[in-house]
PDB file of N, CA and C in Angstrom:
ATOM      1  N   UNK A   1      99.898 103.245  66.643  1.00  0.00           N
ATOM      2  CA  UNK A   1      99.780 103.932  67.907  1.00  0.00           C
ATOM      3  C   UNK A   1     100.193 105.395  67.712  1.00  0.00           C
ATOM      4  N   UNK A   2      99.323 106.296  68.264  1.00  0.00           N
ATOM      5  CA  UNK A   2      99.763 107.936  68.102  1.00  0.00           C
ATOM      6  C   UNK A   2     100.709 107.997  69.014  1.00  0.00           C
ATOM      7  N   UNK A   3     101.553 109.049  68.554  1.00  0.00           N
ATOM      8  CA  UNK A   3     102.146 109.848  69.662  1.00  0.00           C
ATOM      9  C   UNK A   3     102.332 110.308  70.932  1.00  0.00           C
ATOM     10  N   UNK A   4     100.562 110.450  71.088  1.00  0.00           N
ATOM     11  CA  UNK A   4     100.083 111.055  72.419  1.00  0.00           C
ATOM     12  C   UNK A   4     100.417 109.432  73.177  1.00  0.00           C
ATOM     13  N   UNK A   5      99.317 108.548  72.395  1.00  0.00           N
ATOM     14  CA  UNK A   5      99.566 107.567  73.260  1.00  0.00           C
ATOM     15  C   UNK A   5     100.845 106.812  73.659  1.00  0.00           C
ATOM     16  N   UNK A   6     101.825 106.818  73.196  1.00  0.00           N
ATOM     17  CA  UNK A   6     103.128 106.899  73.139  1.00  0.00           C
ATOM     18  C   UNK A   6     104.114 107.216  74.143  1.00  0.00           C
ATOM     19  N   UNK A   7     103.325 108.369  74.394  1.00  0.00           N
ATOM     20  CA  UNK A   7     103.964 109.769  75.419  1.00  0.00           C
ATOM     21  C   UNK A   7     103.292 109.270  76.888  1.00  0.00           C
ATOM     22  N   UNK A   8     102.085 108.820  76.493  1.00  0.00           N
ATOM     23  CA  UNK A   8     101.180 108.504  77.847  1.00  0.00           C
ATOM     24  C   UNK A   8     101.968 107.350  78.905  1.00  0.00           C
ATOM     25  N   UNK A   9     102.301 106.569  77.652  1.00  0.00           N
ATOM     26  CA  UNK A   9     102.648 105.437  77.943  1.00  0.00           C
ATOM     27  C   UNK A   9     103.932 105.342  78.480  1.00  0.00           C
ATOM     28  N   UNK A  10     104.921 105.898  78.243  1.00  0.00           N
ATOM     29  CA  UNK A  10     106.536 106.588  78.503  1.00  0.00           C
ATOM     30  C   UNK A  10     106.237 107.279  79.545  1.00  0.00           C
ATOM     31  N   UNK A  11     105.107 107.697  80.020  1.00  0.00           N
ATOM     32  CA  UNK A  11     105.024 108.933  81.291  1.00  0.00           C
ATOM     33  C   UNK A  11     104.471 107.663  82.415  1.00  0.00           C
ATOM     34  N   UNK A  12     103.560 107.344  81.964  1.00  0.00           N
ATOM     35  CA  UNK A  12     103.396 105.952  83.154  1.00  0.00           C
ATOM     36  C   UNK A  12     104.069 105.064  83.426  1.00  0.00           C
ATOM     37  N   UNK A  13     104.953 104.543  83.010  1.00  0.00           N
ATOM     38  CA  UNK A  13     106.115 104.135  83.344  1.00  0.00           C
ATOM     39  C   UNK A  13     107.322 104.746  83.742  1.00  0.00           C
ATOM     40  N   UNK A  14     107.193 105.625  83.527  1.00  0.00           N
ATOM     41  CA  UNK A  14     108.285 106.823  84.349  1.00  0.00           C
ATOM     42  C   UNK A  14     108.026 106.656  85.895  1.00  0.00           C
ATOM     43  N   UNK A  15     106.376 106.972  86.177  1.00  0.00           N
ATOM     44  CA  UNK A  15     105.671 107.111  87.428  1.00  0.00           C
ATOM     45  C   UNK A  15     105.721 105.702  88.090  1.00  0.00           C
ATOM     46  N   UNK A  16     105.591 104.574  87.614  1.00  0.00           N
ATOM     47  CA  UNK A  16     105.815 103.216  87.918  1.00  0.00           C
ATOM     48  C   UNK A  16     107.167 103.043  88.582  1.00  0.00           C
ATOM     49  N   UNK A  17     107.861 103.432  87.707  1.00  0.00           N
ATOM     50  CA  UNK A  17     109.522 103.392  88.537  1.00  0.00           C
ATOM     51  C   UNK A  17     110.193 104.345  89.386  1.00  0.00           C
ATOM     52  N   UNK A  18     109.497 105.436  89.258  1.00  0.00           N
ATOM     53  CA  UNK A  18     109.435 106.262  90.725  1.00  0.00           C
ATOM     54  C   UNK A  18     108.731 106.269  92.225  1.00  0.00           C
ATOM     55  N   UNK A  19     107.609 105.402  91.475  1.00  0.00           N
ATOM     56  CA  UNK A  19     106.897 104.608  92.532  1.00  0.00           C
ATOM     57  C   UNK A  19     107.844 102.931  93.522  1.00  0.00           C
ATOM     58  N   UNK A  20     107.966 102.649  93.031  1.00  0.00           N
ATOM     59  CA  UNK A  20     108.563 101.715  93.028  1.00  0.00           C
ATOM     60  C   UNK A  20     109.955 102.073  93.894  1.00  0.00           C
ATOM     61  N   UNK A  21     110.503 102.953  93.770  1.00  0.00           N
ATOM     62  CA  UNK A  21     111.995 103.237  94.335  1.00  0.00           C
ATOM     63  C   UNK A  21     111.719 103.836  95.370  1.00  0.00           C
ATOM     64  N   UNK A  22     110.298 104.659  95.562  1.00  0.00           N
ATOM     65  CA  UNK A  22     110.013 105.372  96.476  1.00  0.00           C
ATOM     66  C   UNK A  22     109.384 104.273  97.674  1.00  0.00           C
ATOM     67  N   UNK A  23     108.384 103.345  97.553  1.00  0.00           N
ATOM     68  CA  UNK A  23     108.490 102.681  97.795  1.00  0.00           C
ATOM     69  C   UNK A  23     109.787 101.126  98.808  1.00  0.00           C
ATOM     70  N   UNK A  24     110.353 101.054  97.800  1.00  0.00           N
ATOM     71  CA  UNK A  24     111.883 100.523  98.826  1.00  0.00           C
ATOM     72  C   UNK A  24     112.202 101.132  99.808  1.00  0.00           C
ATOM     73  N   UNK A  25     112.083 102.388  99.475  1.00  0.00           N
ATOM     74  CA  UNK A  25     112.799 103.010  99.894  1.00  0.00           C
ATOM     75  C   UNK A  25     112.172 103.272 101.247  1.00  0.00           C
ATOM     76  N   UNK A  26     110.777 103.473 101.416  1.00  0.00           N
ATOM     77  CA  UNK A  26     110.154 104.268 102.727  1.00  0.00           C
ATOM     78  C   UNK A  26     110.316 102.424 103.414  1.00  0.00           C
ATOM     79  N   UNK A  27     110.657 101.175 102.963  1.00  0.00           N
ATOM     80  CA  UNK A  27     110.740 100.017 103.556  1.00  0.00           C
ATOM     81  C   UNK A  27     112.563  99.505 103.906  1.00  0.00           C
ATOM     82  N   UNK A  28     113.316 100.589 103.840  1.00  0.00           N
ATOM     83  CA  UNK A  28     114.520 100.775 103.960  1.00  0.00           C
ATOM     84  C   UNK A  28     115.363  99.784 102.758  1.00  0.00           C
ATOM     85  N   UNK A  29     114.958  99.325 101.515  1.00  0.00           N
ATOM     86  CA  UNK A  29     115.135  98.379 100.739  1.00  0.00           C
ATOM     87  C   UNK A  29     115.605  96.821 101.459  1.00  0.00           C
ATOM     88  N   UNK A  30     115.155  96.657 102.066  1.00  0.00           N
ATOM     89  CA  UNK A  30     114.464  95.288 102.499  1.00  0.00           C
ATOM     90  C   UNK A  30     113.216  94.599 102.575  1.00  0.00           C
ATOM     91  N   UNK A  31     112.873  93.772 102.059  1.00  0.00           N
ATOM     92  CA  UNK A  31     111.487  92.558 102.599  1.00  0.00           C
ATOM     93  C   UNK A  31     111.161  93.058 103.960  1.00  0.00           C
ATOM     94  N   UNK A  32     109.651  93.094 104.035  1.00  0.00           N
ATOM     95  CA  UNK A  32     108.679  93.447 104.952  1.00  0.00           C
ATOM     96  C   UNK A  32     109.109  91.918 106.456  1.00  0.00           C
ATOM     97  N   UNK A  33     109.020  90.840 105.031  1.00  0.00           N
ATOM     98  CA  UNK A  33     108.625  89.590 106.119  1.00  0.00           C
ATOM     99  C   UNK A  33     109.750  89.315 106.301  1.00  0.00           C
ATOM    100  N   UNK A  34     110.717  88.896 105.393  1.00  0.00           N
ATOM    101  CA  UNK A  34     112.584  88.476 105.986  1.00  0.00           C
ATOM    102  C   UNK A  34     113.447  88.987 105.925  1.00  0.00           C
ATOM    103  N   UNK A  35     113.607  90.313 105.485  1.00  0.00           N
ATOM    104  CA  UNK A  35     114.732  91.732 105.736  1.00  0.00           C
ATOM    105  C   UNK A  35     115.458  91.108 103.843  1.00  0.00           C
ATOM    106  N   UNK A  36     115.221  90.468 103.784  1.00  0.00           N
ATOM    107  CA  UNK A  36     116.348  90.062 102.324  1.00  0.00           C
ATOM    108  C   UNK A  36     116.156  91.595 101.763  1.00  0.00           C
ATOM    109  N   UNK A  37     117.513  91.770 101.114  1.00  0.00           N
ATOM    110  CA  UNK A  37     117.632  93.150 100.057  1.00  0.00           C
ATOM    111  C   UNK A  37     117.788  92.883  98.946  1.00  0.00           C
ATOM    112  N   UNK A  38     117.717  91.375  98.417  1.00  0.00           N
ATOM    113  CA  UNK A  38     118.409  91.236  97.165  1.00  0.00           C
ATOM    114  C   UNK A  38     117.200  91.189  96.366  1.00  0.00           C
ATOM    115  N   UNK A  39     117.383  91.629  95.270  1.00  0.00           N
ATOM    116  CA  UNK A  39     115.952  91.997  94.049  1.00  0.00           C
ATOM    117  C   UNK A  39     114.533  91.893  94.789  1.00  0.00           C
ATOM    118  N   UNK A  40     114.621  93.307  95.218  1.00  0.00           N
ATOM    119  CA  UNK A  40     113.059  93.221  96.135  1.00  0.00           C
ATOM    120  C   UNK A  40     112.511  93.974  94.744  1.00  0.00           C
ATOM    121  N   UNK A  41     111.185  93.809  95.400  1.00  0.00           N
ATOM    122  CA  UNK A  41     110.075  94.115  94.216  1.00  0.00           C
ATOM    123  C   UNK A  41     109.222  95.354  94.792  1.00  0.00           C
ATOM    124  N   UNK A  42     108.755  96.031  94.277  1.00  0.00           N
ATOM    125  CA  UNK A  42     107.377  96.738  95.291  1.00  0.00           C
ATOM    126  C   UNK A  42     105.805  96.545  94.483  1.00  0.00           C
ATOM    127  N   UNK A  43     105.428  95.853  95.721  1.00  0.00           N
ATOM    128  CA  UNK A  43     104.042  95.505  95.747  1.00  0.00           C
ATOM    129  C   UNK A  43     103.234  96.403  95.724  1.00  0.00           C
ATOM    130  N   UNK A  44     102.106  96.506  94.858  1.00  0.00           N
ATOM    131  CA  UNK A  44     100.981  96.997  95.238  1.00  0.00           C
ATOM    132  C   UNK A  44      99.708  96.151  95.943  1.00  0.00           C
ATOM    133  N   UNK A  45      99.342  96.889  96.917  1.00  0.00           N
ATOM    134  CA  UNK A  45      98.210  95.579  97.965  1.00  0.00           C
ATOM    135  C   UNK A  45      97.202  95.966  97.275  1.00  0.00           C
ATOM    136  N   UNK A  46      96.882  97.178  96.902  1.00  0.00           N
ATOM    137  CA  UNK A  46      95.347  97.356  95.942  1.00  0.00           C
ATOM    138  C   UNK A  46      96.031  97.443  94.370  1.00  0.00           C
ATOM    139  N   UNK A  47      95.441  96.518  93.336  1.00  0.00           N
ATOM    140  CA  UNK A  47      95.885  96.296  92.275  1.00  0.00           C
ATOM    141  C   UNK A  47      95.845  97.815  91.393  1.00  0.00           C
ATOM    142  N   UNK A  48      97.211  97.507  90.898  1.00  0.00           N
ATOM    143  CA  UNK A  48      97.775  99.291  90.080  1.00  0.00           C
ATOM    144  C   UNK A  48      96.756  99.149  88.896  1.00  0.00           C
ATOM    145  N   UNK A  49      96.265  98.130  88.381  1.00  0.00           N
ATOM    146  CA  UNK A  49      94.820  98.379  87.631  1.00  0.00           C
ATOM    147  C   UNK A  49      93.613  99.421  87.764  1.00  0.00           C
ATOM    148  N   UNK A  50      93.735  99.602  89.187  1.00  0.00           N
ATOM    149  CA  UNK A  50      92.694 100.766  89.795  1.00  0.00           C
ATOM    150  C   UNK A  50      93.675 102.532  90.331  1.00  0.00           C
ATOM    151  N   UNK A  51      93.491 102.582  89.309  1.00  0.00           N
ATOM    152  CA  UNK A  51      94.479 104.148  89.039  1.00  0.00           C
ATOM    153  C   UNK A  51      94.045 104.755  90.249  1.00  0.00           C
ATOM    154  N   UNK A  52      93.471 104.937  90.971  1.00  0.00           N
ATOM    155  CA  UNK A  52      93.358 105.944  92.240  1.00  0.00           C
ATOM    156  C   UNK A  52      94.165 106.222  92.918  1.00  0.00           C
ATOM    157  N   UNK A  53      94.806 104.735  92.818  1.00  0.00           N
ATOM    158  CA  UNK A  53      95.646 104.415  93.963  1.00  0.00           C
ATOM    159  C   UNK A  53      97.393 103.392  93.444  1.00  0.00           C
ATOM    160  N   UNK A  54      97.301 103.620  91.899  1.00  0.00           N
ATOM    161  CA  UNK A  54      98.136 103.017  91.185  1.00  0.00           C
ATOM    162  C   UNK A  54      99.802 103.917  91.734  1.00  0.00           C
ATOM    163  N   UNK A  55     100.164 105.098  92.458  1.00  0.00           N
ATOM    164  CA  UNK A  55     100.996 105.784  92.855  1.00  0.00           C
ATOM    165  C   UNK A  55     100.896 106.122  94.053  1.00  0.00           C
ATOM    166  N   UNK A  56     100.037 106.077  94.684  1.00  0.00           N
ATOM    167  CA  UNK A  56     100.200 106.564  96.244  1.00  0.00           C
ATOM    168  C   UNK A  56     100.896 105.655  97.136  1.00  0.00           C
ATOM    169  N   UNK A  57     101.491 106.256  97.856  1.00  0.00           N
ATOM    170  CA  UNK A  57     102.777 105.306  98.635  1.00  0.00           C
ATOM    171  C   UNK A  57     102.160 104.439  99.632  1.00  0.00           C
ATOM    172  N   UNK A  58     101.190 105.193 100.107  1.00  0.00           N
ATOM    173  CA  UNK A  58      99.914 103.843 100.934  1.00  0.00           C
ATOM    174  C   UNK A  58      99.868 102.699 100.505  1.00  0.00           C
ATOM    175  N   UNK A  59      99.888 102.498  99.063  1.00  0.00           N
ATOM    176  CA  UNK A  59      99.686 101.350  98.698  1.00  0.00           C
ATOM    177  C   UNK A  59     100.732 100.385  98.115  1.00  0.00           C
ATOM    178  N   UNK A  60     101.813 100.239  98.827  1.00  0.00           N
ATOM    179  CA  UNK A  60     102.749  99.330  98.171  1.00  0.00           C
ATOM    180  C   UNK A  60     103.589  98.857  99.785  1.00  0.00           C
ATOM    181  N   UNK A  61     104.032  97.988  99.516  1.00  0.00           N
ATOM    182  CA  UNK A  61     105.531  97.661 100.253  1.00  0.00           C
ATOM    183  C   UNK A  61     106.736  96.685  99.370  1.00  0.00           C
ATOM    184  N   UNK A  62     107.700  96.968 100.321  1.00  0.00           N
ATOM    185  CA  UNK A  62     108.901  96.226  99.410  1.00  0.00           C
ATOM    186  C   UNK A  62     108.694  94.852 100.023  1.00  0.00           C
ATOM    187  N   UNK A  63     109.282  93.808  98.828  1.00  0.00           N
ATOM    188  CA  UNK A  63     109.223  92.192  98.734  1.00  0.00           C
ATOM    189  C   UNK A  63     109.965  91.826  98.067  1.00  0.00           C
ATOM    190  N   UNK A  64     110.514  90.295  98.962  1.00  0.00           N
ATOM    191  CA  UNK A  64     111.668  89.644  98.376  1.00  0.00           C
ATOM    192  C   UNK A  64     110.839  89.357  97.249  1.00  0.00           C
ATOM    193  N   UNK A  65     111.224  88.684  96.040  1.00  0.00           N
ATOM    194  CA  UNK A  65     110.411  88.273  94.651  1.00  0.00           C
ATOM    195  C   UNK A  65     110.107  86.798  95.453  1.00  0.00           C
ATOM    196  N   UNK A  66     110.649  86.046  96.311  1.00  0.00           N
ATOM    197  CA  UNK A  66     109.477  84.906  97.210  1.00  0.00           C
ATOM    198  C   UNK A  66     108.397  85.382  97.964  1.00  0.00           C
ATOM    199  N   UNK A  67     108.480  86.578  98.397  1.00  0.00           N
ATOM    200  CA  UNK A  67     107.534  86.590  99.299  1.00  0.00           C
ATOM    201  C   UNK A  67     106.443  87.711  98.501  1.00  0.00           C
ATOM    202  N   UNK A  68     106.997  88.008  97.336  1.00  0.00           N
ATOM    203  CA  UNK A  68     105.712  88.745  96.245  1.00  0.00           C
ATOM    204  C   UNK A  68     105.092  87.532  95.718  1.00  0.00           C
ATOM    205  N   UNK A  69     106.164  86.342  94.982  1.00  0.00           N
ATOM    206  CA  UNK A  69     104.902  85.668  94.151  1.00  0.00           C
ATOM    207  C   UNK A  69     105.174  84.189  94.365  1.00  0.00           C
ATOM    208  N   UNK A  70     106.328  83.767  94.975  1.00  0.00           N
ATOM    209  CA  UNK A  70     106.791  82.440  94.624  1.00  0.00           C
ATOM    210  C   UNK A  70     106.685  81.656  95.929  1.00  0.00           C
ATOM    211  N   UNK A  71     106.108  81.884  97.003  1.00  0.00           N
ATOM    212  CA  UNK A  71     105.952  81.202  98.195  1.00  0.00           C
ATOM    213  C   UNK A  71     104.403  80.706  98.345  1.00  0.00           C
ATOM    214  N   UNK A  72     104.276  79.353  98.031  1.00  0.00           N
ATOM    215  CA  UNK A  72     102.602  79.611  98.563  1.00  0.00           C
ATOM    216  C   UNK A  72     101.972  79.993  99.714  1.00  0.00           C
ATOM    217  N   UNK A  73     102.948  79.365 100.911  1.00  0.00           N
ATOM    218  CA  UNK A  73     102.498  79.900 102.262  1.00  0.00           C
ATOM    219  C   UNK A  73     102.806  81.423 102.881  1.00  0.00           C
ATOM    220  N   UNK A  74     103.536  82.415 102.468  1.00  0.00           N
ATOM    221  CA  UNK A  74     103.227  83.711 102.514  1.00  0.00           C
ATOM    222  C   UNK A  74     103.730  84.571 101.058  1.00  0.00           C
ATOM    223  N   UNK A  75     102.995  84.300 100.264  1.00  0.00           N
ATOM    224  CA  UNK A  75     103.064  85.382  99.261  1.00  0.00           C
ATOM    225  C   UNK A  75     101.912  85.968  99.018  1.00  0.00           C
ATOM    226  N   UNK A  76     102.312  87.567  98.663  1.00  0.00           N
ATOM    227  CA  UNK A  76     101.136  88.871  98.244  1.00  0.00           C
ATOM    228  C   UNK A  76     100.052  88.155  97.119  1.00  0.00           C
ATOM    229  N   UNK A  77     100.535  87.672  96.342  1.00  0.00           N
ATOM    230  CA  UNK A  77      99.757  86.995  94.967  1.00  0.00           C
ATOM    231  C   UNK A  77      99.260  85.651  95.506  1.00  0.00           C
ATOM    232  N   UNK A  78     100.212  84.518  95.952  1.00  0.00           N
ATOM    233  CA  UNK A  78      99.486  83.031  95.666  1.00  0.00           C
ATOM    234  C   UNK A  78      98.643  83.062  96.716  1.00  0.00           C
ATOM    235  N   UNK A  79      98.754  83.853  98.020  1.00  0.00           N
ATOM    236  CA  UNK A  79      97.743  83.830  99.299  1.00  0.00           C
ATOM    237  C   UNK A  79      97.050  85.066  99.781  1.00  0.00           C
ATOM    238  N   UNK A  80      96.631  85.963  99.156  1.00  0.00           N
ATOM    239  CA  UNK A  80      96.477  87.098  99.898  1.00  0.00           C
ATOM    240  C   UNK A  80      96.200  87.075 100.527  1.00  0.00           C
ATOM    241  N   UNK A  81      95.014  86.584 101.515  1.00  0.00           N
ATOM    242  CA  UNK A  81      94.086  86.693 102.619  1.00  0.00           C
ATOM    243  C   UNK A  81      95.538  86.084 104.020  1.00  0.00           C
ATOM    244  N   UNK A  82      96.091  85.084 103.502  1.00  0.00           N
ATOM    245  CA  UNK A  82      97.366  85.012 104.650  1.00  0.00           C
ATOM    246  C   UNK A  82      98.568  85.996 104.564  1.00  0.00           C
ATOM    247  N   UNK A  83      98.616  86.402 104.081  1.00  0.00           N
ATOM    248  CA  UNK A  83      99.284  87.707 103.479  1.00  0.00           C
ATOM    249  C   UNK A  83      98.863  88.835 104.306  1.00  0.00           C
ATOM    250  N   UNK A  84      97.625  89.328 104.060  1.00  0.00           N
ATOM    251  CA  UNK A  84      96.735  90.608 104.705  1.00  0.00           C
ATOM    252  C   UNK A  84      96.827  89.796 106.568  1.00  0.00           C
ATOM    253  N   UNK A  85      96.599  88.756 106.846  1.00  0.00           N
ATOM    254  CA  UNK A  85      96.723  88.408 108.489  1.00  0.00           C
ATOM    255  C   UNK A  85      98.324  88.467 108.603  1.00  0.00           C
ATOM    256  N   UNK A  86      98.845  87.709 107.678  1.00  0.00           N
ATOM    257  CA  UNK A  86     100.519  88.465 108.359  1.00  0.00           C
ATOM    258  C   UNK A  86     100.704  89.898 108.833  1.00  0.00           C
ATOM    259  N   UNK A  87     100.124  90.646 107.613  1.00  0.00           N
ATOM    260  CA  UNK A  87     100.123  92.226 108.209  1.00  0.00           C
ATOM    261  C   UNK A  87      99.507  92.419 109.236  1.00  0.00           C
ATOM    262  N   UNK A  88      98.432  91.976 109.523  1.00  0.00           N
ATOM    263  CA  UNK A  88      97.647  92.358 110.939  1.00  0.00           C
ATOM    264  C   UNK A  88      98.270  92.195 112.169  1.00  0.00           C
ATOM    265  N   UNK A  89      99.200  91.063 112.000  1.00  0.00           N
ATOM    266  CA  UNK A  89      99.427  90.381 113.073  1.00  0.00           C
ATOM    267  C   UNK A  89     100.915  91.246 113.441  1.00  0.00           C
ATOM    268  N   UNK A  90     101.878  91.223 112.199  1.00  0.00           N
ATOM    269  CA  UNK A  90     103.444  92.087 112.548  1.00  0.00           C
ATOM    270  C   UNK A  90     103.428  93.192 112.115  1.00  0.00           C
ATOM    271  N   UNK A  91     102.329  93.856 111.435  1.00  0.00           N
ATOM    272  CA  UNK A  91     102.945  95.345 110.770  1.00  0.00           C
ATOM    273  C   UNK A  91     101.298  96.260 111.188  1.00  0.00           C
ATOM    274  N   UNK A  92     101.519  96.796 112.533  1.00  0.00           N
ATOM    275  CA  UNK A  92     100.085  97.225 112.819  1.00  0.00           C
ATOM    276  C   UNK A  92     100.099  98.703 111.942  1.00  0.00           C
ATOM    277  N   UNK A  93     101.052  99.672 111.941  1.00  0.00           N
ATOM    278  CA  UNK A  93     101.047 100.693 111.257  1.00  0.00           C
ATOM    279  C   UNK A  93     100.959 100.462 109.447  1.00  0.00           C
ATOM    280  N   UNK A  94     101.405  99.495 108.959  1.00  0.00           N
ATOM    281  CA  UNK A  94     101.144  98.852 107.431  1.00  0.00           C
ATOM    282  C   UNK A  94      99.483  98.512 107.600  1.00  0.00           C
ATOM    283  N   UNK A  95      98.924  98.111 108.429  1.00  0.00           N
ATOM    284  CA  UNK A  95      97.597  97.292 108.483  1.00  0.00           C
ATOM    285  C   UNK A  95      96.677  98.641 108.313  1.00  0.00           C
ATOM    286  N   UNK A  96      96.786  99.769 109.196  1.00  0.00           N
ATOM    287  CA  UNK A  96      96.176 101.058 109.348  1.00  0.00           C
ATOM    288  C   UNK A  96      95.906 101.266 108.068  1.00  0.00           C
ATOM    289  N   UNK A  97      97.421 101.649 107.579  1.00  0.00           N
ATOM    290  CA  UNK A  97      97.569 101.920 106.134  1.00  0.00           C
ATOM    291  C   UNK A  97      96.822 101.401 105.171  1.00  0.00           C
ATOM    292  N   UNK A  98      96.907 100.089 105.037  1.00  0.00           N
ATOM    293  CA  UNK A  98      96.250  99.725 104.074  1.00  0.00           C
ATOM    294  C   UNK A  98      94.301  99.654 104.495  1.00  0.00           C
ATOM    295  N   UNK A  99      93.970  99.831 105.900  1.00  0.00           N
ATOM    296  CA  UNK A  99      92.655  99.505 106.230  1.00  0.00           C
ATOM    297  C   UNK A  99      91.916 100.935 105.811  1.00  0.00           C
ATOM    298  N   UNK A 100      92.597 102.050 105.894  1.00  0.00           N
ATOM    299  CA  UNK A 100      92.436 103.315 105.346  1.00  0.00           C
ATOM    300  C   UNK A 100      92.602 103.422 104.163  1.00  0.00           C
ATOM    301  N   UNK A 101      93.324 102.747 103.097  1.00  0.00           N
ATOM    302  CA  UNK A 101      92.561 102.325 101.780  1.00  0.00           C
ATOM    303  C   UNK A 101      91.540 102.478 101.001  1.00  0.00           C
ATOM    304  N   UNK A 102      91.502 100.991 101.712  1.00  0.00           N
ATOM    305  CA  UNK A 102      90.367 100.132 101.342  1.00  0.00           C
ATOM    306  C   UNK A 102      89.591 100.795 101.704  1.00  0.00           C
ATOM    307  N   UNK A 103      88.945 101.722 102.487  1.00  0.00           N
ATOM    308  CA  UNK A 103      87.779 102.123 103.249  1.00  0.00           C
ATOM    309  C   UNK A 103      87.808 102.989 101.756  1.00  0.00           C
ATOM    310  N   UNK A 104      88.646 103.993 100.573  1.00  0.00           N
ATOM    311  CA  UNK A 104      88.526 104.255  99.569  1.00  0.00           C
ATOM    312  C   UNK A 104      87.997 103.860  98.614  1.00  0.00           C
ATOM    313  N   UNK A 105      87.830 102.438  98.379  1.00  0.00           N
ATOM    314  CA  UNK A 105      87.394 101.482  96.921  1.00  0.00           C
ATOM    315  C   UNK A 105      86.298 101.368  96.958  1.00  0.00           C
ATOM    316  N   UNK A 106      85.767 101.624  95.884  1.00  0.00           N
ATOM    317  CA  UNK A 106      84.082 101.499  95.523  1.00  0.00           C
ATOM    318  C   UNK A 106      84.231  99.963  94.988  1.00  0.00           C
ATOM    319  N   UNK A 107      83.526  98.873  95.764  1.00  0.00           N
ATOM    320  CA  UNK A 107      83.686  97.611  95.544  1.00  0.00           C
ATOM    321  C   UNK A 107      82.527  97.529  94.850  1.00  0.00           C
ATOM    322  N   UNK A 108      82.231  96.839  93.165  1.00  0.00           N
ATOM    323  CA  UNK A 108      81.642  96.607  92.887  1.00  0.00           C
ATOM    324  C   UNK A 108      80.724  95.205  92.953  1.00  0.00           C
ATOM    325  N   UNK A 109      79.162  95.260  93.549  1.00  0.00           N
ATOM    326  CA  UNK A 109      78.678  94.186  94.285  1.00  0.00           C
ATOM    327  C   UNK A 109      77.797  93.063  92.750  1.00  0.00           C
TER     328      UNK A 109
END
């Protein structure tokens, strides 16, 4: 591995964990769905695979680590689609957010 890539790689992860804190943080470091503070996570709702949007604060919220991956009945990962209606239903300013997104992604058909 070169250098550069090295450096790339040390710089995106820099940005990952500034993301991430920034993140908690605009969610007061508590869970969206049960206020828990203890080892929250920050989610991305559009996958950080798609760099557009891999740092913009639009796209994340804070999560207990149950309610990111380990709950089947409301987690970001095992349910999304009940996940995305939780938001609709309790977080109308999160829902905006993320519906203004998505209106961004070139969905490939």
């Amino acid at each position: 591995m070169t250098n550069k890539l090295k450096e790339a790689r040390k710089e995106l992860k820099k940005k990952d964990k500034e993301w991430a804190v920034a993140i908690k943080k605009k969610f007061n470091n508590k869970c969206i769905i049960c206020g828990a503070t203890e080892r929250l996570n920050a989610h991305h709702i559009i996958p950080r695979q798609i760099k557009q949007f891999r740092h913009d604060l639009r796209n994340g919220m804070a999560l207990c680590p149950k309610h990111h991956r380990f709950s089947f009945e409301l987690s970001a990962h095992q349910n999304p689609i009940v996940f995305y209606n939780w938001i609709r239903d309790n977080n109308p300013k999160l829902k905006e957010e993320v519906d203004e997104m998505i209106k961004g992604v070139v969905w490939i058909k």
